[in-house]
N, C-alpha and C. Protein backbone atom coordinates (compact mmCIF):
# COMPACT_ATOMS: atom_id res chain seq x y z
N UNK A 1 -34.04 52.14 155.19
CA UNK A 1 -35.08 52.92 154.55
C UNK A 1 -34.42 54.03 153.73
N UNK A 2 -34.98 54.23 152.46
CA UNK A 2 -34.79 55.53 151.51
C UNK A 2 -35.79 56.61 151.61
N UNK A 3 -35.25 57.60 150.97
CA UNK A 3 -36.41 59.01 150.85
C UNK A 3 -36.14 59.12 149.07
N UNK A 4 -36.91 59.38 148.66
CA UNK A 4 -36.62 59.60 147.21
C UNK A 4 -37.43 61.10 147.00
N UNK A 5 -37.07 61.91 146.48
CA UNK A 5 -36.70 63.46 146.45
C UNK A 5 -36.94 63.96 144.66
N UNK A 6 -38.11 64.20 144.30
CA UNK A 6 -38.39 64.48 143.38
C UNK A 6 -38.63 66.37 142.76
N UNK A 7 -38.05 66.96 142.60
CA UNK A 7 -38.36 67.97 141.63
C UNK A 7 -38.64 68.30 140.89
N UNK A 8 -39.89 69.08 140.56
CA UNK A 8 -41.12 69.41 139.86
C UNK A 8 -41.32 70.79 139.09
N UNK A 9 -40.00 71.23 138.30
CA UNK A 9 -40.25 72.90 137.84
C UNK A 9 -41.64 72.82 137.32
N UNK A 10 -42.63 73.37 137.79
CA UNK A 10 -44.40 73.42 137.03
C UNK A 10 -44.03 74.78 136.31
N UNK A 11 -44.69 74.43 134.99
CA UNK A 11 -44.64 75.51 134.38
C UNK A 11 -45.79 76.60 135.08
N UNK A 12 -45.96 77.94 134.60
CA UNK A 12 -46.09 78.85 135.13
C UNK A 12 -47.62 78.91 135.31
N UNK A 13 -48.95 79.01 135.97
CA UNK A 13 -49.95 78.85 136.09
C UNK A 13 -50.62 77.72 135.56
N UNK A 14 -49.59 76.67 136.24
CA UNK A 14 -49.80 75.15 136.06
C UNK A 14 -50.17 74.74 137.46
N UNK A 15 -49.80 75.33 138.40
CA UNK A 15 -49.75 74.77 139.60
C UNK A 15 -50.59 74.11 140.25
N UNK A 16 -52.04 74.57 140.07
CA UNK A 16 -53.29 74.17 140.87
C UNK A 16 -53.89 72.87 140.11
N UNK A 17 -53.26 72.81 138.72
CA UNK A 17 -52.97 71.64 137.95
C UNK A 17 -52.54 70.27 138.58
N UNK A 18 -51.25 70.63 138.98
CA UNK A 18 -50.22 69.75 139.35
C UNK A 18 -51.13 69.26 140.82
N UNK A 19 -51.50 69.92 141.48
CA UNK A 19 -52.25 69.80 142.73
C UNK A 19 -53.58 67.97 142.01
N UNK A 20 -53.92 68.73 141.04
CA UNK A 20 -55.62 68.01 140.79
C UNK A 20 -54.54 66.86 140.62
N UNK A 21 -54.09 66.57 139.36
CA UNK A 21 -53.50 65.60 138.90
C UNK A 21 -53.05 64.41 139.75
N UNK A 22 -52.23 65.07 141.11
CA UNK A 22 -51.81 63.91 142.08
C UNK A 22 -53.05 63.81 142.92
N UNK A 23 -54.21 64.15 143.29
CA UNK A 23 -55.36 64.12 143.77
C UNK A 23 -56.25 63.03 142.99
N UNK A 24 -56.08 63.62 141.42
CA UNK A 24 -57.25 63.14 140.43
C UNK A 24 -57.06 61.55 140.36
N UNK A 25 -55.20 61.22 140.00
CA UNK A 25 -55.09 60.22 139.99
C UNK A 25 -54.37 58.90 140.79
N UNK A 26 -54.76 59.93 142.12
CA UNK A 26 -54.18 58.98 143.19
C UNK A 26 -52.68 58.36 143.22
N UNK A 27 -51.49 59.35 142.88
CA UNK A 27 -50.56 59.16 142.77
C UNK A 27 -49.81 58.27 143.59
N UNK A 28 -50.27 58.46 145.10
CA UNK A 28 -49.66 57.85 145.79
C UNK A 28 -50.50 56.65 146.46
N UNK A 29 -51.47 56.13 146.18
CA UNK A 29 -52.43 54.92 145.80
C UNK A 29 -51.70 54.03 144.80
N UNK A 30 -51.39 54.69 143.64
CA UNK A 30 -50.33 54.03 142.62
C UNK A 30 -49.09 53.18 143.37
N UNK A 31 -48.59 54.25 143.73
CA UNK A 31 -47.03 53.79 144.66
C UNK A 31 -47.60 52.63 145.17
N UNK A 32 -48.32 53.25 146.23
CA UNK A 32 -48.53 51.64 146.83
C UNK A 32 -48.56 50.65 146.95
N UNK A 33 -49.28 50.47 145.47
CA UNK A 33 -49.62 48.95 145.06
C UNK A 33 -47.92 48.62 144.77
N UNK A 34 -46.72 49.15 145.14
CA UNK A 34 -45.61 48.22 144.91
C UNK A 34 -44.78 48.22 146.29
N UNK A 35 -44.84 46.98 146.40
CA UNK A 35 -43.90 46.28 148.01
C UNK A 35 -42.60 47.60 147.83
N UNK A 36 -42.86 47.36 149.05
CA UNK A 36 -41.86 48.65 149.62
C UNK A 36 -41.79 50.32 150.19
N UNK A 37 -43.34 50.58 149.26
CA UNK A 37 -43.01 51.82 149.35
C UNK A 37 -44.15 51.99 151.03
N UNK A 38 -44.04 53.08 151.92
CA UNK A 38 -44.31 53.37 152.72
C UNK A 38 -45.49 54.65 152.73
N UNK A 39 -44.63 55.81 152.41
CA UNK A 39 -45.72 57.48 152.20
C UNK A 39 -45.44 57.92 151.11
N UNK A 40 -45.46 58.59 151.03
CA UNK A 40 -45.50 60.25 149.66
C UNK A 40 -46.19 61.56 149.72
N UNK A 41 -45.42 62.34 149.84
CA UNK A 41 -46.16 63.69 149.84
C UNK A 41 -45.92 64.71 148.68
N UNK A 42 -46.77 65.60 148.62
CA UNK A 42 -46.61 66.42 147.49
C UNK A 42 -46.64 67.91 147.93
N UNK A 43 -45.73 68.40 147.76
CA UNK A 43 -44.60 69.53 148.58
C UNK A 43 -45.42 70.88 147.57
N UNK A 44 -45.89 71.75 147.67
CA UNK A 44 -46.18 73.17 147.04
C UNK A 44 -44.84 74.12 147.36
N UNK A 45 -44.36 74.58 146.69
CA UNK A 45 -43.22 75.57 147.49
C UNK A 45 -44.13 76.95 147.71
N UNK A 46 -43.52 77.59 148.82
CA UNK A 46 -44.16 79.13 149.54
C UNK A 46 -43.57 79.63 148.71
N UNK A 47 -42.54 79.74 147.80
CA UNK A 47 -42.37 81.06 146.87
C UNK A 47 -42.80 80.85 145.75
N UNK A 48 -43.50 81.81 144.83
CA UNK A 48 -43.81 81.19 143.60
C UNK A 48 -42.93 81.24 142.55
N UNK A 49 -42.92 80.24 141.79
CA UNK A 49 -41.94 79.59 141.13
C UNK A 49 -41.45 78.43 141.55
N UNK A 50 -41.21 78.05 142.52
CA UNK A 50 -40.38 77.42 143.22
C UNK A 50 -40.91 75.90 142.52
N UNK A 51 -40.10 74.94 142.57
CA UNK A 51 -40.23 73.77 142.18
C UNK A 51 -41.52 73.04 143.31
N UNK A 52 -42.15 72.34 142.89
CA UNK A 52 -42.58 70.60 143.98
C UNK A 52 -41.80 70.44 143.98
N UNK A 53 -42.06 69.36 145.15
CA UNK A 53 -41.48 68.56 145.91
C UNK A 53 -42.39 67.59 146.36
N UNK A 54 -41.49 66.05 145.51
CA UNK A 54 -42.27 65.27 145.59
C UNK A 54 -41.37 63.54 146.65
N UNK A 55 -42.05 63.93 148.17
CA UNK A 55 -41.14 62.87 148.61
C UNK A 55 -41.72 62.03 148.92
N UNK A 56 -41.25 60.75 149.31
CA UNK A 56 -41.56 59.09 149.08
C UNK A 56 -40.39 58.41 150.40
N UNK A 57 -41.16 57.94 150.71
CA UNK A 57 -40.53 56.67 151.76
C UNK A 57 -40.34 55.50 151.23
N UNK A 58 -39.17 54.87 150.96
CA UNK A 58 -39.45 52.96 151.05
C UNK A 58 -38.29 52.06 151.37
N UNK A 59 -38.82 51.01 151.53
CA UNK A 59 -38.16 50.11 152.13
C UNK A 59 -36.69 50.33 151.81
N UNK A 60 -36.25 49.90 150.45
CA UNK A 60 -34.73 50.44 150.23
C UNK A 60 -35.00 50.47 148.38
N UNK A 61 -33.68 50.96 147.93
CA UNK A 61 -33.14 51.13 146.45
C UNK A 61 -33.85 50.05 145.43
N UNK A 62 -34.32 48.84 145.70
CA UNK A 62 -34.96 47.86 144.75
C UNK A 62 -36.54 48.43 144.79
N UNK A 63 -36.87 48.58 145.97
CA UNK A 63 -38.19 49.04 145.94
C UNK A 63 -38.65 50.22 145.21
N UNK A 64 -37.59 51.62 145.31
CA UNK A 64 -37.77 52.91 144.15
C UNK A 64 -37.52 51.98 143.30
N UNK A 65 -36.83 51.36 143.02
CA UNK A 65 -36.43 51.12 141.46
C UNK A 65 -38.10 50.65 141.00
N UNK A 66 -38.80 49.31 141.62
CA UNK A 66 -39.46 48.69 141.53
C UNK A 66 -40.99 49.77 141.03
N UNK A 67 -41.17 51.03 141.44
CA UNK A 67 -41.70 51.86 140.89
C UNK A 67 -41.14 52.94 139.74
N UNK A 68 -40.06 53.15 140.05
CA UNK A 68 -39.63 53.42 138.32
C UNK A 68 -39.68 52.64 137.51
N UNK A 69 -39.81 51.44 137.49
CA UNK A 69 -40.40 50.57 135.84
C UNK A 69 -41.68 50.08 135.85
N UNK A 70 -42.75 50.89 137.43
CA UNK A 70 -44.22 50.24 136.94
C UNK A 70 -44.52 50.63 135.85
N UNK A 71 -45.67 50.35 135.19
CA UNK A 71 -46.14 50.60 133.98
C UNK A 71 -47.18 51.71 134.41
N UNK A 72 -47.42 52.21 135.76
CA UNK A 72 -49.14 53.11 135.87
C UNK A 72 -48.14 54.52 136.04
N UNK A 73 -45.99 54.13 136.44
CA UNK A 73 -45.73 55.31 136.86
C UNK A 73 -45.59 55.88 135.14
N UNK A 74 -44.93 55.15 134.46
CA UNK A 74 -44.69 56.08 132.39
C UNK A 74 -46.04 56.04 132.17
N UNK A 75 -46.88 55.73 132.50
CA UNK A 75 -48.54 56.76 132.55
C UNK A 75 -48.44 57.79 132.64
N UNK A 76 -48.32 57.56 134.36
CA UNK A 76 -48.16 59.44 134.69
C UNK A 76 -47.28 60.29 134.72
N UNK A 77 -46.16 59.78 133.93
CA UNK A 77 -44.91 60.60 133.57
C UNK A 77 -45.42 61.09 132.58
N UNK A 78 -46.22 60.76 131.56
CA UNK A 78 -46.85 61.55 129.79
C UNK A 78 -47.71 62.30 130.06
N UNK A 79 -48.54 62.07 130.95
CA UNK A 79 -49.26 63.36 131.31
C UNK A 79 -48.76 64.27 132.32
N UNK A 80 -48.02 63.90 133.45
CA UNK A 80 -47.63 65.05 133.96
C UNK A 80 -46.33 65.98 133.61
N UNK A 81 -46.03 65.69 132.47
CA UNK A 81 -44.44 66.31 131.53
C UNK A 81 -45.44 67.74 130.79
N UNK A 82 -46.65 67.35 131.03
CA UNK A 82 -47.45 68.16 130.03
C UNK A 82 -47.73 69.75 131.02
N UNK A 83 -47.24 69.36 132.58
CA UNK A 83 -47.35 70.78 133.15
C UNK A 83 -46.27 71.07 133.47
N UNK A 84 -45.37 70.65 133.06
CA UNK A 84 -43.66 71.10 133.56
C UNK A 84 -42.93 71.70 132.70
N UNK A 85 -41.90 73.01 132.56
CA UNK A 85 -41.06 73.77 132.53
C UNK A 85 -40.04 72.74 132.28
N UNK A 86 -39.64 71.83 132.24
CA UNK A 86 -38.30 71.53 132.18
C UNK A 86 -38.13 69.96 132.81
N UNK A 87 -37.45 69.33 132.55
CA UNK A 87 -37.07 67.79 133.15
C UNK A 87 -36.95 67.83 134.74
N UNK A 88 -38.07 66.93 135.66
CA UNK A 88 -37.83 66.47 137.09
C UNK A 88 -36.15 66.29 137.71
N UNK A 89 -36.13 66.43 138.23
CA UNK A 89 -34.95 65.83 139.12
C UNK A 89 -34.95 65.42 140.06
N UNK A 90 -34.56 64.24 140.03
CA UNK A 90 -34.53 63.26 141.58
C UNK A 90 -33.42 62.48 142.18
N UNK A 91 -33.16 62.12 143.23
CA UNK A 91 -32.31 62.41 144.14
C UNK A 91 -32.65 61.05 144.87
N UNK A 92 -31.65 60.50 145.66
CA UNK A 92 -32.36 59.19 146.31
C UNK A 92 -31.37 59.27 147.94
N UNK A 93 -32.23 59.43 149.17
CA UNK A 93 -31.52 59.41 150.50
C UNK A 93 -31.56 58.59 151.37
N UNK A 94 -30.82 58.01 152.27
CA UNK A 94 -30.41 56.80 152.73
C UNK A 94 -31.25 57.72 154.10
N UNK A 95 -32.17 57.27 155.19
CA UNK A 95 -32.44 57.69 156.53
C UNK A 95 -31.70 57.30 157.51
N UNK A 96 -30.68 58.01 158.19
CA UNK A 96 -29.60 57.81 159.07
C UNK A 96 -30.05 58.39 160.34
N UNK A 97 -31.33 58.89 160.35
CA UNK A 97 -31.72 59.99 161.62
C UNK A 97 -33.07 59.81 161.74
N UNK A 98 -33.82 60.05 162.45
CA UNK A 98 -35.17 60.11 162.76
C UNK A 98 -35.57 60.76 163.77
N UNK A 99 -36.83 61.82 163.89
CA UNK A 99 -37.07 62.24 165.20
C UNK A 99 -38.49 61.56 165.34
């Protein structure tokens, strides 16, 4: 299993934005519909400013991949670039531990 680790600079009184958007359009309903993926959550940071945090469970590395070239995720990459400060960054982690 992977964690895939997304960072979200929201531009500045974008935030409650960023909230509707993964609500409005069922972001992680999206995921779903592709073999592999498991959860997703959408992280608010306690300080303001602070980036999202956007994490994801799945099966392994073909399966993220398998949602980086859906066609519903460069949907919601054009509209959600439209509340961000600056380019996402993401990160991909192997689960070696579990409690």
């Amino acid at each position: 299993m992977i964690v895939s680790v997304l960072r979200l600079p929201v531009r500045e009184g974008c935030e409650q934005d960023v909230i509707r958007f993964y609500e409005a359009r069922d972001v992680f309903a999206l995921a779903a519909q592709v073999r592999g993926f498991h959860s997703g959550s959408l992280l608010e940071p306690t300080e303001p400013g602070g980036p999202f945090l956007v994490i994801a469970e799945w099966d392994d590395a073909e399966a993220y991949g398998r949602w980086l070239a859906a066609p519903a995720r460069d949907e919601l990459s054009g509209v959600l670039v439209l509340l961000l400060d600056g380019d996402p960054e993401g990160s991909i982690f192997t689960v070696v531990n579990r409690g």
